[in-house]
Protein backbone atom coordinates (compact mmCIF):
# COMPACT_ATOMS: atom_id res chain seq x y z
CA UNK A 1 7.53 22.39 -4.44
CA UNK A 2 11.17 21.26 -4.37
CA UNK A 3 12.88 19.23 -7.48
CA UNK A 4 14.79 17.42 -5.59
CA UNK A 5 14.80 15.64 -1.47
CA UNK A 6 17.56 16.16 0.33
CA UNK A 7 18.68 12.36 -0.39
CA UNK A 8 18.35 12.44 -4.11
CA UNK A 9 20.43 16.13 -3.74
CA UNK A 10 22.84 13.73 -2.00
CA UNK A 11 23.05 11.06 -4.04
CA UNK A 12 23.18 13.72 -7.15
CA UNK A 13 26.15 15.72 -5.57
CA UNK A 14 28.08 12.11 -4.35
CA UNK A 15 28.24 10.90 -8.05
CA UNK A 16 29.68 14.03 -8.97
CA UNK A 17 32.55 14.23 -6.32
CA UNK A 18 33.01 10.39 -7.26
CA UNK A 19 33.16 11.16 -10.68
CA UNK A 20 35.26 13.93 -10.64
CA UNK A 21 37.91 12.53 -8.04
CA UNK A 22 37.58 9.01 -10.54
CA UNK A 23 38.71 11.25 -13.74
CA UNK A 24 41.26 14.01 -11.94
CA UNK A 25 43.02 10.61 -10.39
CA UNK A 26 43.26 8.68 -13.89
CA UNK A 27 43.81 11.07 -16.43
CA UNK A 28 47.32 11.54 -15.78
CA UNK A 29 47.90 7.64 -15.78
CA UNK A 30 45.22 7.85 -18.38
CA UNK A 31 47.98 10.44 -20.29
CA UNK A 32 50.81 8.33 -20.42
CA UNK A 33 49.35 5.09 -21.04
CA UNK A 34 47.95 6.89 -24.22
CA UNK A 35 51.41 7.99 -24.87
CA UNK A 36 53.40 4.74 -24.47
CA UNK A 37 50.49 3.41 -26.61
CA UNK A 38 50.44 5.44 -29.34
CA UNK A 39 54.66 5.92 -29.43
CA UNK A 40 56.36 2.96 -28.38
CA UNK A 41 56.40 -0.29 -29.66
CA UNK A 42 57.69 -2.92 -27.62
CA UNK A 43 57.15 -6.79 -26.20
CA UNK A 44 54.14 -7.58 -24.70
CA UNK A 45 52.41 -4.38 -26.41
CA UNK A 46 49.28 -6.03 -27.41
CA UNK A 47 48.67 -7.45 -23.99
CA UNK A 48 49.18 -3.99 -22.29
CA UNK A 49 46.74 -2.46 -24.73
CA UNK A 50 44.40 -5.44 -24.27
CA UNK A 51 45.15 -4.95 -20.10
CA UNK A 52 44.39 -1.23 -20.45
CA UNK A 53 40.80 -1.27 -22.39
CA UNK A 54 39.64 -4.70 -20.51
CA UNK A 55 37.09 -2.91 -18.55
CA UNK A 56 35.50 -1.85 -21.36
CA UNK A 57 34.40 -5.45 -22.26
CA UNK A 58 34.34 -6.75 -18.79
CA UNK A 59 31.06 -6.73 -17.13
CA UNK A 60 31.33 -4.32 -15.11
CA UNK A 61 30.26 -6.62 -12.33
CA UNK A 62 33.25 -8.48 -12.53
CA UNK A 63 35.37 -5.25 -12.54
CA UNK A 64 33.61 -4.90 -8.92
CA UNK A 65 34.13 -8.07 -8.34
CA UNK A 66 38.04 -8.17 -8.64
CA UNK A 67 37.82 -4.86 -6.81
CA UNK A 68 36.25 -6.50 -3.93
CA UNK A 69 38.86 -9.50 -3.81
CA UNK A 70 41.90 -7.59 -4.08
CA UNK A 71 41.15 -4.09 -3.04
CA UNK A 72 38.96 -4.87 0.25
CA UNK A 73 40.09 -4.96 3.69
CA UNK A 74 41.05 -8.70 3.29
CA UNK A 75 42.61 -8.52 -0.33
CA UNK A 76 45.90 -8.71 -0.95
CA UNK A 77 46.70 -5.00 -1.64
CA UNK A 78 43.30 -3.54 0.51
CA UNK A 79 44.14 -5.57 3.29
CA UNK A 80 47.97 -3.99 3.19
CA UNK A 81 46.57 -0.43 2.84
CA UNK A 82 44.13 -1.57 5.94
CA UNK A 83 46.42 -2.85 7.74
CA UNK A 84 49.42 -0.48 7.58
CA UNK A 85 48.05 3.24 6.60
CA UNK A 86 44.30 2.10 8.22
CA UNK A 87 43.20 3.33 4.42
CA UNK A 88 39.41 1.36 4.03
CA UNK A 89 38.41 1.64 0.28
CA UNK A 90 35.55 -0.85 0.76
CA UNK A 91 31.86 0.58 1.47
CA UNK A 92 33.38 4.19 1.10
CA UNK A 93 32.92 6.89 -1.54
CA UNK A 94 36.53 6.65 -2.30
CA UNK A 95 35.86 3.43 -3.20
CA UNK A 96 33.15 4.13 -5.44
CA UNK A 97 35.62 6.36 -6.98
CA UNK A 98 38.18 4.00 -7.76
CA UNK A 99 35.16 1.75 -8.99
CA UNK A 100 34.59 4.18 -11.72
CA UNK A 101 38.24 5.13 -12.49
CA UNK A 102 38.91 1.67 -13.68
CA UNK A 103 35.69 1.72 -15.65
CA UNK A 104 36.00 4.73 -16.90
CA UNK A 105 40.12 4.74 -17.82
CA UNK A 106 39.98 3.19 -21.13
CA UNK A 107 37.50 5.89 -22.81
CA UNK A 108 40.40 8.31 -21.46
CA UNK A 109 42.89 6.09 -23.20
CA UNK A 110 41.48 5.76 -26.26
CA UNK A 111 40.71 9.22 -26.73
CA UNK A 112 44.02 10.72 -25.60
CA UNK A 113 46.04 7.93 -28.09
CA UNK A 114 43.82 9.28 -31.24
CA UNK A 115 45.43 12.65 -30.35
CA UNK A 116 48.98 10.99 -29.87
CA UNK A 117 49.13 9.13 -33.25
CA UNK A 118 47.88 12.06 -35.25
CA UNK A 119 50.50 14.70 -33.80
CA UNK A 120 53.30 15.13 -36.45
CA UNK A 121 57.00 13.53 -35.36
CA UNK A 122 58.38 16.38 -37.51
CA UNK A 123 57.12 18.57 -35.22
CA UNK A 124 59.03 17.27 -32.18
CA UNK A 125 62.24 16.49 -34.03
CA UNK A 126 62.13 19.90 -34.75
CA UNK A 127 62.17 21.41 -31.16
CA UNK A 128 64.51 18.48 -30.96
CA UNK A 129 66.95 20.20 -33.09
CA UNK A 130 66.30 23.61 -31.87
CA UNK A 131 67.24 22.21 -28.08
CA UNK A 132 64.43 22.24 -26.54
CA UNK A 133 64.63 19.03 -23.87
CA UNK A 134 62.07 16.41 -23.75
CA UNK A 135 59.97 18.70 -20.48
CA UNK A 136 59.96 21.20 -22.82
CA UNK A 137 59.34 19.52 -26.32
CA UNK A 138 55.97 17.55 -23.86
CA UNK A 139 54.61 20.82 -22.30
CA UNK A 140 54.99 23.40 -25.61
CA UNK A 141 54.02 21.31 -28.66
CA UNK A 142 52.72 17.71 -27.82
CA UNK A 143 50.66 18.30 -24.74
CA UNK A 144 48.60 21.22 -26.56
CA UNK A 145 48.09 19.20 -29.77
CA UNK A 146 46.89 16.53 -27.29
CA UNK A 147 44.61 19.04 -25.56
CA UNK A 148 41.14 17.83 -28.10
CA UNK A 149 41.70 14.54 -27.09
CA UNK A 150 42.69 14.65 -23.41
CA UNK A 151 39.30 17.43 -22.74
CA UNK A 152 36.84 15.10 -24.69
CA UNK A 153 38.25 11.98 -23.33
CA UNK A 154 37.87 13.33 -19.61
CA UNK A 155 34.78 14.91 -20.26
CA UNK A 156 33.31 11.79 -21.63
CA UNK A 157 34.90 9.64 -19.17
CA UNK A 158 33.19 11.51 -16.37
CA UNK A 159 29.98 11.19 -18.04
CA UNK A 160 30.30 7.35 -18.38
CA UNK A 161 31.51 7.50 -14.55
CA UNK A 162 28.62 9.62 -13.09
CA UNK A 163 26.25 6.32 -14.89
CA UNK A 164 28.80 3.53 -13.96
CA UNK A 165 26.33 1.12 -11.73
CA UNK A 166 27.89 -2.70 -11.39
CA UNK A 167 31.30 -1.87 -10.14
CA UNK A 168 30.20 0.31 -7.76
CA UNK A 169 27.31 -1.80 -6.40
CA UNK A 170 29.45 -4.60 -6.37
CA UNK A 171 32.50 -3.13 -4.71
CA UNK A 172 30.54 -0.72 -2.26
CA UNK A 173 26.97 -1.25 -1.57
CA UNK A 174 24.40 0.95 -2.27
CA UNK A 175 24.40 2.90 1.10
CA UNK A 176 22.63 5.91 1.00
CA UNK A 177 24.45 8.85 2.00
CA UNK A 178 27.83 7.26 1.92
CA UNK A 179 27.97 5.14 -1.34
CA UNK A 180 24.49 5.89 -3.21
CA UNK A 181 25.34 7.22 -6.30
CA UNK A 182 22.68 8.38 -8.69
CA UNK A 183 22.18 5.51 -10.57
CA UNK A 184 22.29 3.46 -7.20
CA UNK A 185 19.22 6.05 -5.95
CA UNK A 186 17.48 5.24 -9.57
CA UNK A 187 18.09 1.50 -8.35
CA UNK A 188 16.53 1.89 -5.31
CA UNK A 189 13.39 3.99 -6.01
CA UNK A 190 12.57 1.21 -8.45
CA UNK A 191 12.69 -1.13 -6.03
CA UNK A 192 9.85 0.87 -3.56
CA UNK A 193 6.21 0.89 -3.43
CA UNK A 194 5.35 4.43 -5.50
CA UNK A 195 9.15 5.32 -5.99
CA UNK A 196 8.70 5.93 -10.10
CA UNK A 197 8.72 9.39 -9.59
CA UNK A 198 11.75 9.64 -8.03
CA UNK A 199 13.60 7.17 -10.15
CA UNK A 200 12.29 9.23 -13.51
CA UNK A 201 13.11 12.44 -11.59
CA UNK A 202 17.01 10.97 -10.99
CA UNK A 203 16.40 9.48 -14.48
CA UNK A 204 15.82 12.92 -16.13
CA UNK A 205 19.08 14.71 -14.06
CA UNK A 206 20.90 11.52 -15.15
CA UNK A 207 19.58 12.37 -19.32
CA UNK A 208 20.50 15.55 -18.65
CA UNK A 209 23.98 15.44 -17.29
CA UNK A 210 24.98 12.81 -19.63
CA UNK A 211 23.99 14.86 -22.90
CA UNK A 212 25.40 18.07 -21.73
CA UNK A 213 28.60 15.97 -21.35
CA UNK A 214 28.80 15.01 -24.59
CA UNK A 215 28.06 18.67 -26.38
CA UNK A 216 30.08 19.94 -24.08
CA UNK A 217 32.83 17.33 -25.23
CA UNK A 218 32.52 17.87 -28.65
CA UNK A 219 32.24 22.09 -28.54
CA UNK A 220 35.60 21.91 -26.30
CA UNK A 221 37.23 19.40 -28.45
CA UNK A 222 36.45 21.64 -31.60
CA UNK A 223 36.95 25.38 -29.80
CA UNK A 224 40.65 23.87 -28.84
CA UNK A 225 41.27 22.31 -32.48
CA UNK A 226 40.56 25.64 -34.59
CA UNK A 227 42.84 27.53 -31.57
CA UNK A 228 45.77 25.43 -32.65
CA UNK A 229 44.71 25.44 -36.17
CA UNK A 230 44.18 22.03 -36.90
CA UNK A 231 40.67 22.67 -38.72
C-alpha cells in the first residue's frame, strides 16, 4: 500500500524545490540586510527595519496580494519582465517561490542580525590592524561567527516557507502539478467528499518536516557555536 499518490508526492517534492529556491535566493539579501541592520546607523533606519520585517505582520494575503499587482504580467515591474525578457512569475512555481521568499525573509533577518550585534568589534579592528582588507576581515572572522545565526535562520525560514499558504494562493493559484504546494494539497483534500485522509496524511509529512526543521536548527546552531568556541 503506497504512503503517498503520485500527486501528493508532487505536491510534497514542489514545496520543497519552492522552498529551497525561496531561501538559497534571499539569504544573501537576507545577509546583508542583517548586516546594515545590526552595524550601521543611519536616516530612515527605523523605516528600513520596519520595511524589512513587514511581512511578518502582514497577512500574508496581502503580501500575495501586492505580489499579484506589481509582480504579474500587468504590474508595473511583472509586466516589464513579461514584456521584455518574456519572464511570467504569475501561476508558476517560481512564483510561488518568490511568494515565500518575501514571507519568509524577515525570520532570515532577524536571526542573522542576533549573530551580527553579538560579534565583538574588537575582533575586526583587530584584523583591521593586522591588514587584513574588509573581503578578508567578512570571510575569516565575521561570516563564521555569523554561521549559528545564518544556518538556524535559513533552516527555519525554509520551514516557515514549505507551510507559507496565503501568498502563494493568492499570487499563484492552487494548480496542481504546477503551483500546489503542500499546504495548497491539504487545502484541497479538505475541500473533497472523503479527502480527510489525504489532508491528515499531507498534514502528518507537513508535522513532520516542520519539527525536524527546527531540531535540526537548533543542533546546527549549537554544533557550529561550541566549534568556534562561543559556549
Amino acid at each position: 500500500m503506497e504512503i503517498l499518490t503520485p500527486m501528493e508526492t508532487t505536491a510534497l517534492l514542489l514545496s520543497l524545490r519552492v522552498a529551497g529556491v525561496a531561501i538559497a535566493l534571499g539569504l544573501p539579501l537576507a545577509v546583508l540586510a542583517a548586516w546594515v541592520l545590526g552595524r550601521y546607523s543611519f536616516p530612515g533606519k527605523t523605516l528600513f527595519d520596519g520595511l524589512v520585517h513587514l511581512p511578518l505582520v502582514l497577512p500574508p494575503v496581502v503580501t500575495g496580494y501586492i505580489l499579484l499587482v506589481t509582480m504579474g504580467t500587468k504590474g508595473v515591474v511583472g509586466g516589464w519582465l513579461y514584456q521584455t525578457f518574456g519572464i511570467k512569475l504569475i501561476f508558476t512555481a517560481e512564483g510561488a517561490s518568490l511568494a515565500v521568499a518575501v514571507t519568509s525573509f524577515p525570520l532570515m533577518v532577524r536571526a542573522i542580525r542576533l549573530s551580527v550585534e553579538a560579534i565583538d568589534g574588537g575582533l575586526e579592528a583587530a584584523a583591521r590592524t593586522l591588514g587584513a582588507g574588509p573581503v578578508d576581515r567578512f570571510f575569516t572572522i565575521l561570516l563564521p561567527l555569523m554561521a549559528p545565526g545564518l544556518l538556524s535562520g535559513a533552516i527555519v525560514a525554509f520551514a516557515a516557507a514549505m507551510g507559507e499558504f496565503g501568498a502563494v494562493i493568492t499570487f499563484v493559484s492552487n494548480i496542481p502539478g504546477k503551483t500546489q504546494t503542500l499546504p495548497l494539497a491539504i487545502y484541497a483534500a479538505t475541500q473533497e467528499p472523503g479527502g480527510d485522509a489525504v489532508a491528515a496524511r499531507l498534514a502528518a509529512i507537513s508535522f513532520t518536516v516542520a519539527l525536524l526543521a527546527l531540531m535540526l536548527s537548533e543542533f546546527l546552531a549549537n554544533r557550529v557555536r561550541r566549534l568556534i568556541g562561543q559556549v
